[in-house]
C-alpha atoms as a PDB file:
ATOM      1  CA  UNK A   1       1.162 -47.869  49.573  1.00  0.00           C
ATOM      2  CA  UNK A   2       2.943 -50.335  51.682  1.00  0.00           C
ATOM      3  CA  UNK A   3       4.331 -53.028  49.260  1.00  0.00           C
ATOM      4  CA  UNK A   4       4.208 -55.572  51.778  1.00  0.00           C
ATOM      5  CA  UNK A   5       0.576 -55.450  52.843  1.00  0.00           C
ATOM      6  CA  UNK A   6      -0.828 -53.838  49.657  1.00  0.00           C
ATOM      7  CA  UNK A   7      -2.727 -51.011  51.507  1.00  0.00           C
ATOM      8  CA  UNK A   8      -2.050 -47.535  52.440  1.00  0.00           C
ATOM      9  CA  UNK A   9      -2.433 -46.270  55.718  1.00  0.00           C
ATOM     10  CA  UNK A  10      -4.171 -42.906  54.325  1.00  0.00           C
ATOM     11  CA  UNK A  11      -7.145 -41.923  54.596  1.00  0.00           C
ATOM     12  CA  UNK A  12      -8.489 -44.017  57.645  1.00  0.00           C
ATOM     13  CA  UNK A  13     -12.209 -45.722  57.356  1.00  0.00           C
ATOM     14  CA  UNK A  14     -12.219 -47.328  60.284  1.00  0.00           C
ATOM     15  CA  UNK A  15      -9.673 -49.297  62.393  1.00  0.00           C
ATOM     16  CA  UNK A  16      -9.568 -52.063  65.334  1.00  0.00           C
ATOM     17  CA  UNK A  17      -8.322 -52.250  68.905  1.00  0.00           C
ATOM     18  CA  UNK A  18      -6.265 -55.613  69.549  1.00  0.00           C
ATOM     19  CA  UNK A  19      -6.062 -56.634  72.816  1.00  0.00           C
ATOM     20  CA  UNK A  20      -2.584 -58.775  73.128  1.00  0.00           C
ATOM     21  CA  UNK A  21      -2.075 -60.607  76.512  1.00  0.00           C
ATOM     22  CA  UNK A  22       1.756 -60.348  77.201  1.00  0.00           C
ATOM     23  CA  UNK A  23       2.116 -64.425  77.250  1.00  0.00           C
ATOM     24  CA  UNK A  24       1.528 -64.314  73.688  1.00  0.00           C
ATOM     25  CA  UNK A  25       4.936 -62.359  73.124  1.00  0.00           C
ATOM     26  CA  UNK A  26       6.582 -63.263  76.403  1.00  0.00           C
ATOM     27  CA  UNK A  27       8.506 -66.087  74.678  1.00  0.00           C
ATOM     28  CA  UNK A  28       9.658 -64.249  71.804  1.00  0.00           C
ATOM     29  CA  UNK A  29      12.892 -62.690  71.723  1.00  0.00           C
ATOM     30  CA  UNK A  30      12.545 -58.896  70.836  1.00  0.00           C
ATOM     31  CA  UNK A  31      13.112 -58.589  67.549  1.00  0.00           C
ATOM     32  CA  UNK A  32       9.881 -60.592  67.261  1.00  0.00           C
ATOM     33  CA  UNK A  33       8.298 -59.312  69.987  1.00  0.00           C
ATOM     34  CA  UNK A  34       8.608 -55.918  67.621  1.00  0.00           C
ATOM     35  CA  UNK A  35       8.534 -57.062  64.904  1.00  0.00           C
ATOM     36  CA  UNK A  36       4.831 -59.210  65.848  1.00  0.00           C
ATOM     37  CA  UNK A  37       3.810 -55.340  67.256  1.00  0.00           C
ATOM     38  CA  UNK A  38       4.475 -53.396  64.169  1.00  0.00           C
ATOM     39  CA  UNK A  39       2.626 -55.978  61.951  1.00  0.00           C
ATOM     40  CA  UNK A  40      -0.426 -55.160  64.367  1.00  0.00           C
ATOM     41  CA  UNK A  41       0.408 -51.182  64.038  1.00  0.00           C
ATOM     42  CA  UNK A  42       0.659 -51.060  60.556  1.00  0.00           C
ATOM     43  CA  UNK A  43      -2.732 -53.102  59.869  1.00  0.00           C
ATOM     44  CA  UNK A  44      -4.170 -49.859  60.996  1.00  0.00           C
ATOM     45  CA  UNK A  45      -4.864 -51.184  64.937  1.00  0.00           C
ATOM     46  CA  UNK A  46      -4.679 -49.603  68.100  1.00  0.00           C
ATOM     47  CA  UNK A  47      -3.088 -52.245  70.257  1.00  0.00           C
ATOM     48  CA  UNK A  48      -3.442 -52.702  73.980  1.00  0.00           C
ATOM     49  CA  UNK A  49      -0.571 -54.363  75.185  1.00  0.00           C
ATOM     50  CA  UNK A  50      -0.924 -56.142  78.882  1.00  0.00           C
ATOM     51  CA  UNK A  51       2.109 -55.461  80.110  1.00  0.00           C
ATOM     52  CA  UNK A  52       5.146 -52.970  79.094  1.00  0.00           C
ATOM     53  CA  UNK A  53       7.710 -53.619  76.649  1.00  0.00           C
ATOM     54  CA  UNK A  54      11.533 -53.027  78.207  1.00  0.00           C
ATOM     55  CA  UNK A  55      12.837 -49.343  78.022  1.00  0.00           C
ATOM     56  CA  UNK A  56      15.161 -50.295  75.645  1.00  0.00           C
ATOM     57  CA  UNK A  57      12.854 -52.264  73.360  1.00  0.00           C
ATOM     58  CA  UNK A  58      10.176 -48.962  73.770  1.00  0.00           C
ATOM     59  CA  UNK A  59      13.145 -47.227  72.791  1.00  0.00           C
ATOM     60  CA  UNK A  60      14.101 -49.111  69.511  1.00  0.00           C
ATOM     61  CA  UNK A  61      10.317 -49.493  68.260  1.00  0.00           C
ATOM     62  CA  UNK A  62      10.260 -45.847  68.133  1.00  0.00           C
ATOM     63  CA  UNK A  63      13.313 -45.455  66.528  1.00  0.00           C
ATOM     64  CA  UNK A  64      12.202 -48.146  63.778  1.00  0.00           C
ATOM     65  CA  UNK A  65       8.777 -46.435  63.399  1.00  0.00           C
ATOM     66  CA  UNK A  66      10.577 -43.049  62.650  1.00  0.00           C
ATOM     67  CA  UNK A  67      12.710 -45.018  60.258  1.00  0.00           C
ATOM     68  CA  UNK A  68       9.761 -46.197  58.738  1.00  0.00           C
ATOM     69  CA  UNK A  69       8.265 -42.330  57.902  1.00  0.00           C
ATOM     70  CA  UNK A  70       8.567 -41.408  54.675  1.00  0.00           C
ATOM     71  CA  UNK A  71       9.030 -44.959  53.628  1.00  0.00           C
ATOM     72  CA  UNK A  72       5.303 -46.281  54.109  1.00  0.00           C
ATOM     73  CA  UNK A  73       2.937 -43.642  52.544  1.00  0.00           C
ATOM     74  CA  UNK A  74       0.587 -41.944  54.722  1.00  0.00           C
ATOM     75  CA  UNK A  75       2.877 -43.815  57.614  1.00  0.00           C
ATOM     76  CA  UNK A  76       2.815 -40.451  60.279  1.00  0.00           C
ATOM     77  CA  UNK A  77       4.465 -43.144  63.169  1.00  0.00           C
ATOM     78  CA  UNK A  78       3.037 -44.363  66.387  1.00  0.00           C
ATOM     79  CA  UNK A  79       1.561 -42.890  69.865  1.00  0.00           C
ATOM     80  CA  UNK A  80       2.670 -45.007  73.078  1.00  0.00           C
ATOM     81  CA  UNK A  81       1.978 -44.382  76.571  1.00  0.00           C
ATOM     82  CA  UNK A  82       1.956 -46.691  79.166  1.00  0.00           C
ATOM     83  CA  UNK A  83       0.036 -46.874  82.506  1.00  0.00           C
ATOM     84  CA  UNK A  84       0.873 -48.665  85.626  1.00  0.00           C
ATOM     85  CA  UNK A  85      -1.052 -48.792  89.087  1.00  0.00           C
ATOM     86  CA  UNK A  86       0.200 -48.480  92.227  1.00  0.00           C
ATOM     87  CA  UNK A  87       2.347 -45.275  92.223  1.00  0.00           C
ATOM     88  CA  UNK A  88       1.718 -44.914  96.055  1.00  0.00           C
ATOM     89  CA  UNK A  89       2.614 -48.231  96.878  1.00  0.00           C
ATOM     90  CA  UNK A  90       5.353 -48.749  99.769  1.00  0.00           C
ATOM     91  CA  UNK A  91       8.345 -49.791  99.269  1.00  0.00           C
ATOM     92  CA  UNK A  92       7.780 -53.256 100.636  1.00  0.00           C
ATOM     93  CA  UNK A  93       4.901 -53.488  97.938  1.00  0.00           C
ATOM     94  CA  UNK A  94       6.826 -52.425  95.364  1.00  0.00           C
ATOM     95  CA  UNK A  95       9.888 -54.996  96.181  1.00  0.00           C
ATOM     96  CA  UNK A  96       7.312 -57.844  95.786  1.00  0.00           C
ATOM     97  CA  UNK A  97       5.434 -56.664  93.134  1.00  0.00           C
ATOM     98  CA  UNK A  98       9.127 -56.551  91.331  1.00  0.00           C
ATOM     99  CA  UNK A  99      10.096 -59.992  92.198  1.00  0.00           C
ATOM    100  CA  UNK A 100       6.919 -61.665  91.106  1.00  0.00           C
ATOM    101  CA  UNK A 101       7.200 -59.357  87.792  1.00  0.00           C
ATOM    102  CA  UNK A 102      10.543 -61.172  87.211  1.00  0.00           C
ATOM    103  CA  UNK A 103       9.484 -64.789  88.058  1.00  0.00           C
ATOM    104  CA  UNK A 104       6.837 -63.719  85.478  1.00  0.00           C
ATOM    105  CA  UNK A 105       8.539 -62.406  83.175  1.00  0.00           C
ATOM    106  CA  UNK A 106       6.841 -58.944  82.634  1.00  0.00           C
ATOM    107  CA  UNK A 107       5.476 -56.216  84.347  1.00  0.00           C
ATOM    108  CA  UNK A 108       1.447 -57.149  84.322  1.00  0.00           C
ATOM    109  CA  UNK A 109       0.431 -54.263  86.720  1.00  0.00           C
ATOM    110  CA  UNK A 110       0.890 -51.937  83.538  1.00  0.00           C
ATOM    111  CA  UNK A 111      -1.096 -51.473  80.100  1.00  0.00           C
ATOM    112  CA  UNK A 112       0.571 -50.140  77.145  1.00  0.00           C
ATOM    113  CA  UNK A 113      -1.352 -48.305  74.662  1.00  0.00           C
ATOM    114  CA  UNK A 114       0.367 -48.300  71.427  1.00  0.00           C
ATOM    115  CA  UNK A 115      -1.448 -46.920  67.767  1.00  0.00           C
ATOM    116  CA  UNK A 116      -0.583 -45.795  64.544  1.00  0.00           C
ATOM    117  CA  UNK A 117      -0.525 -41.752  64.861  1.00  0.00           C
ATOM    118  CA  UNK A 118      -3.048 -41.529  61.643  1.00  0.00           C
ATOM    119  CA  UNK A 119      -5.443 -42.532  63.937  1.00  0.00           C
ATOM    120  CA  UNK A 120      -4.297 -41.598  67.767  1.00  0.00           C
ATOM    121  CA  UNK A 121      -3.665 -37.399  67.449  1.00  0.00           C
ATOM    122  CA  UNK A 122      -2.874 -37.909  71.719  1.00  0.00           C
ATOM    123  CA  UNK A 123      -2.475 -39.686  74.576  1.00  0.00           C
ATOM    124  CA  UNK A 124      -3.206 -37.861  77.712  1.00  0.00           C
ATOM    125  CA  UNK A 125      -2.494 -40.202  80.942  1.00  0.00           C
ATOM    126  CA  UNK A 126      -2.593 -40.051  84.535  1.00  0.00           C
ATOM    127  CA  UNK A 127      -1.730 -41.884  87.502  1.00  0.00           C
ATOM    128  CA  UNK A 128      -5.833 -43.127  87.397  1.00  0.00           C
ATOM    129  CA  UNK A 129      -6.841 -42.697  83.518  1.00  0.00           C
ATOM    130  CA  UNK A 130      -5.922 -42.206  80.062  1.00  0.00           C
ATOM    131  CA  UNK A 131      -7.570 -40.142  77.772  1.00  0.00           C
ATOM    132  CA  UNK A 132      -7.404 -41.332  74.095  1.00  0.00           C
ATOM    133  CA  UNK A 133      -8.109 -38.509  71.276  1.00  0.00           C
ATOM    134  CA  UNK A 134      -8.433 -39.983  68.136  1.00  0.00           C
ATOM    135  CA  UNK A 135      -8.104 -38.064  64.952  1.00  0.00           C
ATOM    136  CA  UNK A 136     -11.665 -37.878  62.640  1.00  0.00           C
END
């Protein structure tokens, strides 16, 4: 049972998808921007994220969900994939597409998927789909 939220994660009746436009996190620093992610996770959502997260913040929300294993019961960790178009853009597209992403301040030309893996068993993806298996 998480302490915090006073529910378990086992055992999964049913569960939401969140849609969370990226200017609703853009502002935050990342610790927030995380920490407002896991709090989605671990209410038992599947989140679609417009936008990506950095590499390095991907990298550390991973790590904290593996921390977290063990610790929440029933917590198994998360499923993330992330999808982008334009993989045969040219390289003048691309240069563009990069500068408006940083006057931005995020890459919207991508979706992230993101879910608790008590309810995602796998993420296929491809350059034109994603294939979401969820487990019964």
């Amino acid at each position: 049972m998480d302490k915090k939220r006073g529910k378990s994660l086992g055992k999964i009746k049913g569960f939401s998808i969140q849609f969370l436009p990226y200017s609703e996190i853009k502002e935050l620093g990342s610790d927030a921007r995380l920490k407002r992610i896991l709090g989605i996770i671990l209410d038992n959502n599947l989140l679609i994220l417009q936008g990506r997260l950095s590499s390095s913040e991907e990298t550390r929300l991973i790590g904290d969900t593996m921390a977290m294993i063990g610790h929440i019961k029933d917590f198994k960790g998360i499923e993330l994939a992330v999808i982008s178009g334009g993989e045969q853009e040219s390289i003048l597209g691309r240069m563009t597409k990069g500068i408006a992403n940083i006057l931005a301040g995020g890459d919207f030309s991508a979706i992230t998927i993101i879910g608790p893996a008590s309810i995602v068993k796998e993420i296929k993806r491809n350059p034109r789909k994603i294939e979401l298996l969820l487990n019964r």
